[in-house]
Each structure stands twice: as C-alpha cells, then as structure tokens.
PDB file of N, CA and C in Angstrom:
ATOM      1  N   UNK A   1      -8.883 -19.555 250.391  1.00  0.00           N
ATOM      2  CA  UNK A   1      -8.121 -20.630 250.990  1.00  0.00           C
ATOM      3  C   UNK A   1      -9.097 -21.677 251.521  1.00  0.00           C
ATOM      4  N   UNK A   2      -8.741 -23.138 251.373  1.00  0.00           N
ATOM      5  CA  UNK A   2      -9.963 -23.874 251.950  1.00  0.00           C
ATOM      6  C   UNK A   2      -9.068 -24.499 253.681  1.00  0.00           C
ATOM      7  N   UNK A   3     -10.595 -24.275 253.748  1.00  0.00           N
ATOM      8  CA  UNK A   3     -10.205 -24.519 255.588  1.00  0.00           C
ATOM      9  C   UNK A   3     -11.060 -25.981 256.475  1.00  0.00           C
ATOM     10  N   UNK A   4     -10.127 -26.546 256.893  1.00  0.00           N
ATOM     11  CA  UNK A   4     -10.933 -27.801 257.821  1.00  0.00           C
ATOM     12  C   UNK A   4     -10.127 -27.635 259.075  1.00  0.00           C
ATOM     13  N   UNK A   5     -11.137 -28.212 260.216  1.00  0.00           N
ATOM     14  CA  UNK A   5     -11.686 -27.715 261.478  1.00  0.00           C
ATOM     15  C   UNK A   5     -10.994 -29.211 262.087  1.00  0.00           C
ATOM     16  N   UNK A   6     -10.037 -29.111 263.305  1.00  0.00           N
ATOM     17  CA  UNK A   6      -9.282 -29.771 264.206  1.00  0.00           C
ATOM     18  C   UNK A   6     -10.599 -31.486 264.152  1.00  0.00           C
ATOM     19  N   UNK A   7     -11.782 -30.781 264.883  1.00  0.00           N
ATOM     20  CA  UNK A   7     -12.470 -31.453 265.351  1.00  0.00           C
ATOM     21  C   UNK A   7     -14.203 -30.846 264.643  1.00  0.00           C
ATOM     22  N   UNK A   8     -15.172 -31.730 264.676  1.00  0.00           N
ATOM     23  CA  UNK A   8     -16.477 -31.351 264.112  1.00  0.00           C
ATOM     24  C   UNK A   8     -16.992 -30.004 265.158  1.00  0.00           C
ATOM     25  N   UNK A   9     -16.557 -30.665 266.354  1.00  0.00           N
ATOM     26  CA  UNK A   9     -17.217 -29.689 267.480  1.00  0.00           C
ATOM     27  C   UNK A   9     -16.598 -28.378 266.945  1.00  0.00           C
ATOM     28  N   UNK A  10     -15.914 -28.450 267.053  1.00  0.00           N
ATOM     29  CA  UNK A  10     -15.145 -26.833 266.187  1.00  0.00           C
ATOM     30  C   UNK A  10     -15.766 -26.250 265.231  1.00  0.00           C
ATOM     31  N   UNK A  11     -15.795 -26.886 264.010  1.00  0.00           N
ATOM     32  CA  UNK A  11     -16.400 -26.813 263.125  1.00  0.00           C
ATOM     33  C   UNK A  11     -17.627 -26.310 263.216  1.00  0.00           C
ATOM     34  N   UNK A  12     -18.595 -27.099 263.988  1.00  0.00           N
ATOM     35  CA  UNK A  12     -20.206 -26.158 264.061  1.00  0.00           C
ATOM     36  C   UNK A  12     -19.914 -25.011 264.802  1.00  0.00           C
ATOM     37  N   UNK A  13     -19.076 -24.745 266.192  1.00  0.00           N
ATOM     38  CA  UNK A  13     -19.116 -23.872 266.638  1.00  0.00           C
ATOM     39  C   UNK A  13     -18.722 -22.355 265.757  1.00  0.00           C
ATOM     40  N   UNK A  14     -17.229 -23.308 265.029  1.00  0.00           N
ATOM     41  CA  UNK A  14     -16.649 -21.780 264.122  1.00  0.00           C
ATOM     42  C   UNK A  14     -18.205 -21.191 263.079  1.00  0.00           C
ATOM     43  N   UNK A  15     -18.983 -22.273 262.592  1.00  0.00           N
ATOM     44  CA  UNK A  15     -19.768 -22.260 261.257  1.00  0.00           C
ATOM     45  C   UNK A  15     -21.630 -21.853 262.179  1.00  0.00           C
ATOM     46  N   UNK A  16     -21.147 -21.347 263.877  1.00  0.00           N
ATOM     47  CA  UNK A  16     -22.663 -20.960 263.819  1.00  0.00           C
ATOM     48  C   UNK A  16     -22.554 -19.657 264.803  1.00  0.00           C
ATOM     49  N   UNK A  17     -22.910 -18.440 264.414  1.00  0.00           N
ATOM     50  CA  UNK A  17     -22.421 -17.142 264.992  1.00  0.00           C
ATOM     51  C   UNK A  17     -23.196 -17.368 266.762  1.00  0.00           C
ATOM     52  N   UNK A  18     -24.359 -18.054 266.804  1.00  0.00           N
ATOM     53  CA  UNK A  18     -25.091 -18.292 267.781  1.00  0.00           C
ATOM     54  C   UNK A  18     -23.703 -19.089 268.788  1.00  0.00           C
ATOM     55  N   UNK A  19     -23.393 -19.841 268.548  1.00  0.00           N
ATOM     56  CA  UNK A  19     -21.979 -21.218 269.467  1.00  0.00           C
ATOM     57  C   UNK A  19     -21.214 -20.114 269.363  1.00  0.00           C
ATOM     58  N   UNK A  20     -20.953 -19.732 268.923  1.00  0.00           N
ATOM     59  CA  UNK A  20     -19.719 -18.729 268.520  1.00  0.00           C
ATOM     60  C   UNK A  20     -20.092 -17.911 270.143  1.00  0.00           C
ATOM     61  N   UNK A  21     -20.710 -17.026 269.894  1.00  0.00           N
ATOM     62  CA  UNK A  21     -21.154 -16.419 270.898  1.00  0.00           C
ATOM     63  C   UNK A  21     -21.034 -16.987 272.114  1.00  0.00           C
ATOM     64  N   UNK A  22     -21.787 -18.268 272.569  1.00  0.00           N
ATOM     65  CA  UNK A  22     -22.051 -18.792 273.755  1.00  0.00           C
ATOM     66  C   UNK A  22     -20.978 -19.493 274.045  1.00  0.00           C
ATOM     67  N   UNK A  23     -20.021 -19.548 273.297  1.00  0.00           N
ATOM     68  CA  UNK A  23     -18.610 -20.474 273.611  1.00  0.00           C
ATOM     69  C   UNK A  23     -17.674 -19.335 274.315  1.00  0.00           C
ATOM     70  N   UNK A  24     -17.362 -18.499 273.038  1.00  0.00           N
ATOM     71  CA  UNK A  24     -16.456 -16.959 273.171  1.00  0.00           C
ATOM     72  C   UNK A  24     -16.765 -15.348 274.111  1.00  0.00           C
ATOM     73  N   UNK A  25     -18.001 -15.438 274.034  1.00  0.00           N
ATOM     74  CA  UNK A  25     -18.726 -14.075 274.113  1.00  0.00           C
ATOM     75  C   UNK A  25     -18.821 -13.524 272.591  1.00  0.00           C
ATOM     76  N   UNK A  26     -19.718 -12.454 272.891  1.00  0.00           N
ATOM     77  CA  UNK A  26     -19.645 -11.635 271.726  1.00  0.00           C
ATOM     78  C   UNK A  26     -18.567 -11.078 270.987  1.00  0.00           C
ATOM     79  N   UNK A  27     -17.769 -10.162 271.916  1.00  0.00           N
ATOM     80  CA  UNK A  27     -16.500  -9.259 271.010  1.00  0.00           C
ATOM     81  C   UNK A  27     -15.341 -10.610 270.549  1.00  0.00           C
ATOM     82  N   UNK A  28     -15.262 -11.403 271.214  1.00  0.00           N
ATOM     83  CA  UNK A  28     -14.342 -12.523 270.841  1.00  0.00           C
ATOM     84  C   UNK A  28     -15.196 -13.114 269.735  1.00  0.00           C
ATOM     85  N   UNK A  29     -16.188 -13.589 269.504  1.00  0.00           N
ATOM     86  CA  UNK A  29     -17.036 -14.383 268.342  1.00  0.00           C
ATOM     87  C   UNK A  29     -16.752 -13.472 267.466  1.00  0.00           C
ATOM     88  N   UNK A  30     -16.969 -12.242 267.333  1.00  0.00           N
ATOM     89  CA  UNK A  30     -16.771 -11.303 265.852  1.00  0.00           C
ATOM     90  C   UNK A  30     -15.559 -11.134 265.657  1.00  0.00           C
ATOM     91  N   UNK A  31     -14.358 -11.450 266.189  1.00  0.00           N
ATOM     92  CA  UNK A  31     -12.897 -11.626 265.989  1.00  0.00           C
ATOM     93  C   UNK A  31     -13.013 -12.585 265.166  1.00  0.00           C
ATOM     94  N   UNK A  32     -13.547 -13.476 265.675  1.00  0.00           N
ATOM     95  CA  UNK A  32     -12.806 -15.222 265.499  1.00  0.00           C
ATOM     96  C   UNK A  32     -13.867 -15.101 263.741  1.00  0.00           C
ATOM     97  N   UNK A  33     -15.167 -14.825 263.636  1.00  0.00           N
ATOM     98  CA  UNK A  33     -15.723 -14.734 262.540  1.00  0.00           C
ATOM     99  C   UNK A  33     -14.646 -13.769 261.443  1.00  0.00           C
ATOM    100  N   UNK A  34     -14.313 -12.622 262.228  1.00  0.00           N
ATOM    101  CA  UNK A  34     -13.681 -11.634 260.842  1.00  0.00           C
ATOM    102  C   UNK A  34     -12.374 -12.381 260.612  1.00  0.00           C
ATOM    103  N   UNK A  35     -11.913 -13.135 261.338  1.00  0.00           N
ATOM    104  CA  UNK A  35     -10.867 -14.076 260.608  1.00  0.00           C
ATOM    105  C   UNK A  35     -10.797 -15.123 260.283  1.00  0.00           C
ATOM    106  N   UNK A  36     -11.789 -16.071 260.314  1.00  0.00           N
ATOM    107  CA  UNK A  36     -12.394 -17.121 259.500  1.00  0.00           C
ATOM    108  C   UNK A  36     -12.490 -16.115 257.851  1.00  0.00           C
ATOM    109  N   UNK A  37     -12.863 -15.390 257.732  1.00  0.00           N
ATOM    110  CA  UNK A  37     -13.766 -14.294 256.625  1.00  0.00           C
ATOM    111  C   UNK A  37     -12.445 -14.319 255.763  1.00  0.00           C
ATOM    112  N   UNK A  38     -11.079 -13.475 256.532  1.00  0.00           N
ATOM    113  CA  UNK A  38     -10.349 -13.272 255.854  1.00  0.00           C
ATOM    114  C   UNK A  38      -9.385 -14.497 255.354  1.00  0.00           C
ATOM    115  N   UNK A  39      -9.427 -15.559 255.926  1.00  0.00           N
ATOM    116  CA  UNK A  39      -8.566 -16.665 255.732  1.00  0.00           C
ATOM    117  C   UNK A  39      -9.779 -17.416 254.720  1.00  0.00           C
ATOM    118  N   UNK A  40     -10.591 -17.485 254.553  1.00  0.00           N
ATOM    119  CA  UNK A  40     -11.174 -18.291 253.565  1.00  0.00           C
ATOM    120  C   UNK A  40     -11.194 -16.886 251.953  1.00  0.00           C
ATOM    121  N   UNK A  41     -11.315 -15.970 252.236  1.00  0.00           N
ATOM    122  CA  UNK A  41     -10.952 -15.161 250.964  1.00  0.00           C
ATOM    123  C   UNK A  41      -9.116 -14.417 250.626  1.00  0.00           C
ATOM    124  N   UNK A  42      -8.786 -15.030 251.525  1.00  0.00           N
ATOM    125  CA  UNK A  42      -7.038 -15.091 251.384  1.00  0.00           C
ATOM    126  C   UNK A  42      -6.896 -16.133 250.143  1.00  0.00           C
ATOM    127  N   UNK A  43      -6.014 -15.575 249.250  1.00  0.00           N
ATOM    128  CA  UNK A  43      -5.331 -16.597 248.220  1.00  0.00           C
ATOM    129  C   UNK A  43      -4.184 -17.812 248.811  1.00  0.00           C
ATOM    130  N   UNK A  44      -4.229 -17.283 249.705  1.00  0.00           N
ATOM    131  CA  UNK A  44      -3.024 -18.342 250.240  1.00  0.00           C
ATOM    132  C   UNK A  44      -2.472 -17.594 251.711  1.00  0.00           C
ATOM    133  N   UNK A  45      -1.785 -18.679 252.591  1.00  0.00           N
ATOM    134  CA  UNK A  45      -1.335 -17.637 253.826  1.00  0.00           C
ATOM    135  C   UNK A  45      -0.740 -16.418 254.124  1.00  0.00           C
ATOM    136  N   UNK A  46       0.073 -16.021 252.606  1.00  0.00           N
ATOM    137  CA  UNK A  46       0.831 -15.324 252.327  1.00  0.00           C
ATOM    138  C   UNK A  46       0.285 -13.597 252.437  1.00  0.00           C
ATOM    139  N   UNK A  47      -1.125 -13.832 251.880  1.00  0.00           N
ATOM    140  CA  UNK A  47      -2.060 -12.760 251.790  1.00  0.00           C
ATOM    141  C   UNK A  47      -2.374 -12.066 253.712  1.00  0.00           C
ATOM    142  N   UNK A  48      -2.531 -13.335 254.769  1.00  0.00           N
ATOM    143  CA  UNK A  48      -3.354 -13.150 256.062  1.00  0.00           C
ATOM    144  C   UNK A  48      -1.795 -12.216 256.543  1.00  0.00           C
ATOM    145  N   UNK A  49      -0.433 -12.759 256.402  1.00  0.00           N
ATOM    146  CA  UNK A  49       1.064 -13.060 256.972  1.00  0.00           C
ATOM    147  C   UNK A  49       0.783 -11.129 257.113  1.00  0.00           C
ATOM    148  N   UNK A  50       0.505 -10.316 256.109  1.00  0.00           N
ATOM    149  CA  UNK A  50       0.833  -8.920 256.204  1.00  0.00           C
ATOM    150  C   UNK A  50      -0.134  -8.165 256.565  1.00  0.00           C
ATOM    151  N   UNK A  51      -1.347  -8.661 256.792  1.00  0.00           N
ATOM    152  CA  UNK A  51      -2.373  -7.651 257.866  1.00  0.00           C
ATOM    153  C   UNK A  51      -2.060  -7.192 258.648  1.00  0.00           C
ATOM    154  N   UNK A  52      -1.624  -6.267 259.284  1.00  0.00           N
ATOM    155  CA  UNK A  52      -1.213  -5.774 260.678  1.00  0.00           C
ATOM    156  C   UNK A  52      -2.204  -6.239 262.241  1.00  0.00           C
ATOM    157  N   UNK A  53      -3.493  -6.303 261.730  1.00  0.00           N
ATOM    158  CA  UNK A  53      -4.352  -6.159 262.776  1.00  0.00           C
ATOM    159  C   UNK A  53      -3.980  -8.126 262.918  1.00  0.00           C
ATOM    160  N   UNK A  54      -4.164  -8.823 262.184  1.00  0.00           N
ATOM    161  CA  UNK A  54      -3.915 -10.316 262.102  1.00  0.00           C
ATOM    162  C   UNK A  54      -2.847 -10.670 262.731  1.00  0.00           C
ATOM    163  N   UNK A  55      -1.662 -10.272 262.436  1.00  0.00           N
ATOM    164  CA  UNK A  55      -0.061 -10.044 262.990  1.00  0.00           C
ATOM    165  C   UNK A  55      -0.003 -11.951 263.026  1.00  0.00           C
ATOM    166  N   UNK A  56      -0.208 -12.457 261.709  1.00  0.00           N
ATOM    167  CA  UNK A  56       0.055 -14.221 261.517  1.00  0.00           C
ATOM    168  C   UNK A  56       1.997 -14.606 262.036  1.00  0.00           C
ATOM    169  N   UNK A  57       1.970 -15.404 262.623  1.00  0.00           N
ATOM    170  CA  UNK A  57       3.131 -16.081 262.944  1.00  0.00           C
ATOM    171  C   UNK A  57       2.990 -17.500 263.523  1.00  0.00           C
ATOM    172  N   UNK A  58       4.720 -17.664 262.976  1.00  0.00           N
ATOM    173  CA  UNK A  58       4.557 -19.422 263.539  1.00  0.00           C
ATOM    174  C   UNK A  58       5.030 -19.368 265.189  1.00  0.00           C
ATOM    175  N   UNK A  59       4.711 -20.326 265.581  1.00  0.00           N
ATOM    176  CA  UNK A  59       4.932 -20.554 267.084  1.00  0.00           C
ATOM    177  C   UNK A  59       5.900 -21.743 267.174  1.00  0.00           C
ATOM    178  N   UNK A  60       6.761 -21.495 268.349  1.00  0.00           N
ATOM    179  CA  UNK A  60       7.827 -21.885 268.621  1.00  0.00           C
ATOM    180  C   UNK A  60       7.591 -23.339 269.559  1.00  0.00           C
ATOM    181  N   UNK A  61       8.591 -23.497 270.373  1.00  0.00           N
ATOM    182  CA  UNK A  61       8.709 -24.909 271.205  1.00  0.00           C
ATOM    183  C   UNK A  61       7.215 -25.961 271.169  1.00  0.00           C
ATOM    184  N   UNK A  62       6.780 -26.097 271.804  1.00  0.00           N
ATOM    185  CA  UNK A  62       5.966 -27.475 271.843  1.00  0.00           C
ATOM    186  C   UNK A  62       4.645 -27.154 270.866  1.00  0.00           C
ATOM    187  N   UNK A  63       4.557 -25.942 270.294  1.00  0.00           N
ATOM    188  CA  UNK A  63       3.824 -25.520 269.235  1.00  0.00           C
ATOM    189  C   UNK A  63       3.899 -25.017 267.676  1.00  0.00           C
ATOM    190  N   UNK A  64       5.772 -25.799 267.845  1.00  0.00           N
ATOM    191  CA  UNK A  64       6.372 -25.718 266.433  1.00  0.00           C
ATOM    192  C   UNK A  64       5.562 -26.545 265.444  1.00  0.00           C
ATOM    193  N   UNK A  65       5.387 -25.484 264.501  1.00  0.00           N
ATOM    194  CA  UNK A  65       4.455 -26.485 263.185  1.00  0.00           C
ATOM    195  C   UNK A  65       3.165 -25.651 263.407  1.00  0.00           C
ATOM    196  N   UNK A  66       2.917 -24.745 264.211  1.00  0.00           N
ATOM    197  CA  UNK A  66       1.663 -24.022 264.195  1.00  0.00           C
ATOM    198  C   UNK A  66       1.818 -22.896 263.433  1.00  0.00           C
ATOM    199  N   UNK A  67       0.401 -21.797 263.863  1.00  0.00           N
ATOM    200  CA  UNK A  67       0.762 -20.794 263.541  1.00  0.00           C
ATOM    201  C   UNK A  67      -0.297 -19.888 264.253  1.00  0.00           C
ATOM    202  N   UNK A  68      -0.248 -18.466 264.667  1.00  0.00           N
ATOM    203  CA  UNK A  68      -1.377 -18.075 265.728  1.00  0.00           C
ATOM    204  C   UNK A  68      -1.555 -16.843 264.640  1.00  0.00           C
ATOM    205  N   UNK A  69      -3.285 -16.620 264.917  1.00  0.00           N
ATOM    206  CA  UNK A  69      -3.573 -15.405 264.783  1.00  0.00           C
ATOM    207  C   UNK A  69      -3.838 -14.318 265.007  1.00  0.00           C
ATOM    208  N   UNK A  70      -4.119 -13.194 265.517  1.00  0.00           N
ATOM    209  CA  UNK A  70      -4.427 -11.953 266.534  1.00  0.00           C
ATOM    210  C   UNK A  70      -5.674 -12.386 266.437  1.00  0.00           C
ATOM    211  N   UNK A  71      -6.233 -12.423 267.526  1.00  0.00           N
ATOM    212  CA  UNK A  71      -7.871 -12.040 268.343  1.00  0.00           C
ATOM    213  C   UNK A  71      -7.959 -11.078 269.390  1.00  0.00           C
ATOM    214  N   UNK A  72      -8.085 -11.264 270.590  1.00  0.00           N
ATOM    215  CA  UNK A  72      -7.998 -10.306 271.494  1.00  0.00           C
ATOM    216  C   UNK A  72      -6.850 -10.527 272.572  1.00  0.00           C
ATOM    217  N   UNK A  73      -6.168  -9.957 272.644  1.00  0.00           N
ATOM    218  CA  UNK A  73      -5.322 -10.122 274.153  1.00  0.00           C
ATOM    219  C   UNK A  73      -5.801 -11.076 275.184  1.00  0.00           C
ATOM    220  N   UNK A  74      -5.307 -12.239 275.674  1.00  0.00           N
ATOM    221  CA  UNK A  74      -4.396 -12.647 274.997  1.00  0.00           C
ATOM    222  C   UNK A  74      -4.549 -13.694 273.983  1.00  0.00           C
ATOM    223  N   UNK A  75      -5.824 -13.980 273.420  1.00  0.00           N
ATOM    224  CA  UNK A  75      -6.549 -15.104 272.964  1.00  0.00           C
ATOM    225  C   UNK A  75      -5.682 -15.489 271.463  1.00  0.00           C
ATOM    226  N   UNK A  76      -5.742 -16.369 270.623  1.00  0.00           N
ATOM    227  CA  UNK A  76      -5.067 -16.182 269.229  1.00  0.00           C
ATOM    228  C   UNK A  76      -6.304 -17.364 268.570  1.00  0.00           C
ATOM    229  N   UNK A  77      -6.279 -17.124 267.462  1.00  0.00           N
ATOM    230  CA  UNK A  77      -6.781 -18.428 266.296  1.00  0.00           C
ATOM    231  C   UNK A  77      -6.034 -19.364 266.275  1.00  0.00           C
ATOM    232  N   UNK A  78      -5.303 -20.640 266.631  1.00  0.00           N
ATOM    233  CA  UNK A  78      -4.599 -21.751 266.441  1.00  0.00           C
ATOM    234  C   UNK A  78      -4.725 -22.130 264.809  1.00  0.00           C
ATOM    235  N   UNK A  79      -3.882 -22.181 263.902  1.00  0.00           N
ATOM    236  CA  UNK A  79      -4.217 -22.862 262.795  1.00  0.00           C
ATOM    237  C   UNK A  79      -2.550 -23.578 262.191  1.00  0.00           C
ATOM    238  N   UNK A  80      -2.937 -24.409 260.895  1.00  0.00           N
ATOM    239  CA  UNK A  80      -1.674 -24.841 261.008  1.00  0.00           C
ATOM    240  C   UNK A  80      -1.810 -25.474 259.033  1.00  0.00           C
ATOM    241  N   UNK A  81      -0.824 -25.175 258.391  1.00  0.00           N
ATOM    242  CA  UNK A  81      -0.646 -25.366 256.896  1.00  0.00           C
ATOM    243  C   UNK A  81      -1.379 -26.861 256.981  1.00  0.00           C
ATOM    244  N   UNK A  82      -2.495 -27.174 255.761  1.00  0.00           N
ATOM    245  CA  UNK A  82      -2.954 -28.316 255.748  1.00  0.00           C
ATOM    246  C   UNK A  82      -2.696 -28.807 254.322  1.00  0.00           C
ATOM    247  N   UNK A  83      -1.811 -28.125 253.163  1.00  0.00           N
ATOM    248  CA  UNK A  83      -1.254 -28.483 252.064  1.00  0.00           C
ATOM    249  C   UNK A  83      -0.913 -29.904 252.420  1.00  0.00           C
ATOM    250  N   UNK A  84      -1.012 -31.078 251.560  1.00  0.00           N
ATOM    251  CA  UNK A  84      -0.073 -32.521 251.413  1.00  0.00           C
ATOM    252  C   UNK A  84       0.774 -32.375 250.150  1.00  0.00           C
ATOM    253  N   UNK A  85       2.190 -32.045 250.559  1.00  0.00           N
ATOM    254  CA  UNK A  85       3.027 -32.071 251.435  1.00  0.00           C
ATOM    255  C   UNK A  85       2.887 -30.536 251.882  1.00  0.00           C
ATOM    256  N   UNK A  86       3.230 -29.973 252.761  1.00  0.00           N
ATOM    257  CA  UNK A  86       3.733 -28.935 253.665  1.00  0.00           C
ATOM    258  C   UNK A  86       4.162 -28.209 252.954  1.00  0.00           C
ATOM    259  N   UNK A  87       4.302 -27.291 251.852  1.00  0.00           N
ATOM    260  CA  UNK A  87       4.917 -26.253 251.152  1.00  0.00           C
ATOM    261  C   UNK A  87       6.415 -25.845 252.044  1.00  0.00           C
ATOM    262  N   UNK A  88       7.315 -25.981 251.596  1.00  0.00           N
ATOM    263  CA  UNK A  88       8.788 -25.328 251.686  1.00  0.00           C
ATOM    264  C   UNK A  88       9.527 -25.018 251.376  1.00  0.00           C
ATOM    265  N   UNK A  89      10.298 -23.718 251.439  1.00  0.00           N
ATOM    266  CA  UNK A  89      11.263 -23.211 250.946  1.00  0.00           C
ATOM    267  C   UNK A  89      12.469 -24.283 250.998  1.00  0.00           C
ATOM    268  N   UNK A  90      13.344 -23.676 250.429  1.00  0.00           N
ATOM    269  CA  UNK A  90      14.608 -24.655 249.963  1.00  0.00           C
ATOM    270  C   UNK A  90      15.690 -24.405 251.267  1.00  0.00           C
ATOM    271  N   UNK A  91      15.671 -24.076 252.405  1.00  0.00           N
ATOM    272  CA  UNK A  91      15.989 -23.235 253.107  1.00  0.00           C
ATOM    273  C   UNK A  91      15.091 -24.427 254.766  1.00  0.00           C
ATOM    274  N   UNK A  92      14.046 -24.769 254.179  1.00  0.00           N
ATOM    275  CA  UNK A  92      13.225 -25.482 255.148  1.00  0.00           C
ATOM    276  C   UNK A  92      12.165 -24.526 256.049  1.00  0.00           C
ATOM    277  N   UNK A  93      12.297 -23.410 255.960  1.00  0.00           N
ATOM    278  CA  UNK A  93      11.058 -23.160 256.384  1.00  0.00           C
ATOM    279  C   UNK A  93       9.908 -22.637 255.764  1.00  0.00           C
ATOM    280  N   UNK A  94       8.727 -22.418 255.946  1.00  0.00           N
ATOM    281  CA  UNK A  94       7.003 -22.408 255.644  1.00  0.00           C
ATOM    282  C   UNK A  94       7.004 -21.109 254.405  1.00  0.00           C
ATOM    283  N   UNK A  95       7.054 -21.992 253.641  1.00  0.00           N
ATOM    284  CA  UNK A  95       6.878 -21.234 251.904  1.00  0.00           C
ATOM    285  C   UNK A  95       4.972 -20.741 251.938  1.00  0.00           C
ATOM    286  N   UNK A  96       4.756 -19.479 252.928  1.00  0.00           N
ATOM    287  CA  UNK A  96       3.991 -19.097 253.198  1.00  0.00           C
ATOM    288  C   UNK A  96       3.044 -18.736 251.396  1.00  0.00           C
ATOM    289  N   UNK A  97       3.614 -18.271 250.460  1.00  0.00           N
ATOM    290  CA  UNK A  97       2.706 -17.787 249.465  1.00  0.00           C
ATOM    291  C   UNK A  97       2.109 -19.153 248.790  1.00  0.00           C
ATOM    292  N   UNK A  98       2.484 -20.768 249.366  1.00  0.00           N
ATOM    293  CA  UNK A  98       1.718 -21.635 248.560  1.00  0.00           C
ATOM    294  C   UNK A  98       1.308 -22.766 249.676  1.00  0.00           C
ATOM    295  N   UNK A  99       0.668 -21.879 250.861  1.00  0.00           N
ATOM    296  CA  UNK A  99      -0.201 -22.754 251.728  1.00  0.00           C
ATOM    297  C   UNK A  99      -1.286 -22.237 251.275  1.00  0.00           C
ATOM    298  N   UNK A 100      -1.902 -22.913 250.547  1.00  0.00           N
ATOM    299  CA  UNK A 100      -3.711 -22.709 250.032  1.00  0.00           C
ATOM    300  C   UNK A 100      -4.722 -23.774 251.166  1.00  0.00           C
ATOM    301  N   UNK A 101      -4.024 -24.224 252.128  1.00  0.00           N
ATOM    302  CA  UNK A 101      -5.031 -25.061 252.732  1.00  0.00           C
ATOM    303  C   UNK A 101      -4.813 -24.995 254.342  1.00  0.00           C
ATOM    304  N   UNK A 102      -6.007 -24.630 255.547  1.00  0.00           N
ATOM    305  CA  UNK A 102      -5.334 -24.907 256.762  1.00  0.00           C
ATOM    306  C   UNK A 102      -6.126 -25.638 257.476  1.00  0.00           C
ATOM    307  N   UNK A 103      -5.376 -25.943 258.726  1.00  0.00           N
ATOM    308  CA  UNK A 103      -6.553 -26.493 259.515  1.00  0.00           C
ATOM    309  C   UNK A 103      -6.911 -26.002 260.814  1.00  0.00           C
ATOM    310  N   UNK A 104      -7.916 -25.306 261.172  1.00  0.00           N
ATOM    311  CA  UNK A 104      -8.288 -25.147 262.306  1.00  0.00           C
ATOM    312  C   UNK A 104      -8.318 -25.496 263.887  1.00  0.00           C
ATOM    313  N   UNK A 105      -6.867 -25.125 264.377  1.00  0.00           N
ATOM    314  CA  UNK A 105      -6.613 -26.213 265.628  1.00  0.00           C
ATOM    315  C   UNK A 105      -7.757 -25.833 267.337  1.00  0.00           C
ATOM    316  N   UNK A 106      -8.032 -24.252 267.157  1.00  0.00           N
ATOM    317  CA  UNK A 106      -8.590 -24.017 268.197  1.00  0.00           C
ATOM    318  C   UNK A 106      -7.998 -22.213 268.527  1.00  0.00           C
ATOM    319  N   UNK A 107      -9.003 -22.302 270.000  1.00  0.00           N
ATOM    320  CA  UNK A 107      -8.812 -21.017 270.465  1.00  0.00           C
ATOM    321  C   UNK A 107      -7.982 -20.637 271.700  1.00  0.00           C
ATOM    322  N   UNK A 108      -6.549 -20.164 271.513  1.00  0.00           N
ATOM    323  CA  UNK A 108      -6.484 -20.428 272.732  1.00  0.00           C
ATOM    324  C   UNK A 108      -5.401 -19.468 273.091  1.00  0.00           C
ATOM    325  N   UNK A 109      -4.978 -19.041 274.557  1.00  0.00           N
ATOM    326  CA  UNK A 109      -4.200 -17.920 275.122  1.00  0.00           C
ATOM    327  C   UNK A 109      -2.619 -19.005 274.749  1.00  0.00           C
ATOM    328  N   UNK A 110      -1.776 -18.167 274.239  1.00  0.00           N
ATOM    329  CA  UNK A 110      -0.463 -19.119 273.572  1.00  0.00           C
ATOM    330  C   UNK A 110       0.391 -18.700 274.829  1.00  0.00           C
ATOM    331  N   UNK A 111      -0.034 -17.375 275.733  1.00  0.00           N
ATOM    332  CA  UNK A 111       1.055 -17.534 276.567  1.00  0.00           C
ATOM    333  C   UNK A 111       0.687 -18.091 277.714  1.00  0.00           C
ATOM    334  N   UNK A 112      -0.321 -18.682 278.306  1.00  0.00           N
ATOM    335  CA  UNK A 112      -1.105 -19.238 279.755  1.00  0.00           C
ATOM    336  C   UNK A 112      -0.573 -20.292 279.884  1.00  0.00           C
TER     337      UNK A 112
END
C-alpha cells in the first residue's frame, strides 16, 4: 500500500527508528514501526481491517472520515483512505478492499 505522511515532520519521525524513539519511547516506536511494516506490505486496507492485534476501524463524530489503528492502550495510528476519489461501496460506506493509498494523520489517544 503506498503511504504519505499528514505533515514532513511526521514523515522523518515515522521514517527514523532514532525520532521514533525520542518522540514515543521505545515499546510505542516498535508498535508504530510494526505497523507502518504491515500497512506498506498490505495489498490494500482490506488486508490490515482483519489482524486481530491491529483491530483497524473507522472513527466516529468529529473524526468521521478517519480510521485508528491498535498501538498501545490507549494510543492508536491515525490514518485515513488517500485513494482520489475515496473508494465506495454502493451503499456509501469505505469499500475497504480498494483503498491502496493512505495518509498518515498522527499519533494519538482517540479517547482523551
């Protein structure tokens, strides 16, 4: 799956295990790396949606249009379909097996 980053700052941080670290800590940096890992060798979102340990979903009220990933309690991956146009079912919602593209919104506790 190809992936672009909210902001650059993101970007070096997600793309250097060293920032990674000094941003997250350690056990959070090797989260956030093993799911960068699996979302760039995912065929599409459809593949991340049934990991159990990942547990992918969309998010509701003022974060409708997202989607979070499991990291650590309570932390999540922020990401969000970056297909032009938006892949959708006929039905209107997120035709998960043909988002091949996302974008990296951030790290952050979805319930705080």
């Amino acid at each position: 799956m190809d992936i672009i980053f909210k902001t650059q700052k993101l970007e070096k941080q997600c793309n250097s295990q060293k920032m990674l670290v000094r941003t997250y800590g350690s056990p959070r940096a090797g989260l956030i790396r093993r799911r960068l890992d699996e979302l760039r060798a995912a065929n599409s979102l459809q593949d991340i949606r049934y990991l159990p340990q990942a547990r992918c979903h969309e998010l509701k009220g003022s974060k409708k249009g997202d989607l979070s990933v499991d990291l650590d309690h309570p932390y999540r991956l922020i990401l969000r379909p970056a297909n032009e146009p938006i892949p959708l079912k006929a039905d209107g919602g997120l035709d998960w097996a043909n988002v091949t593209a996302i974008e990296i919104i951030g790290v952050e506790d979805t319930h705080g």
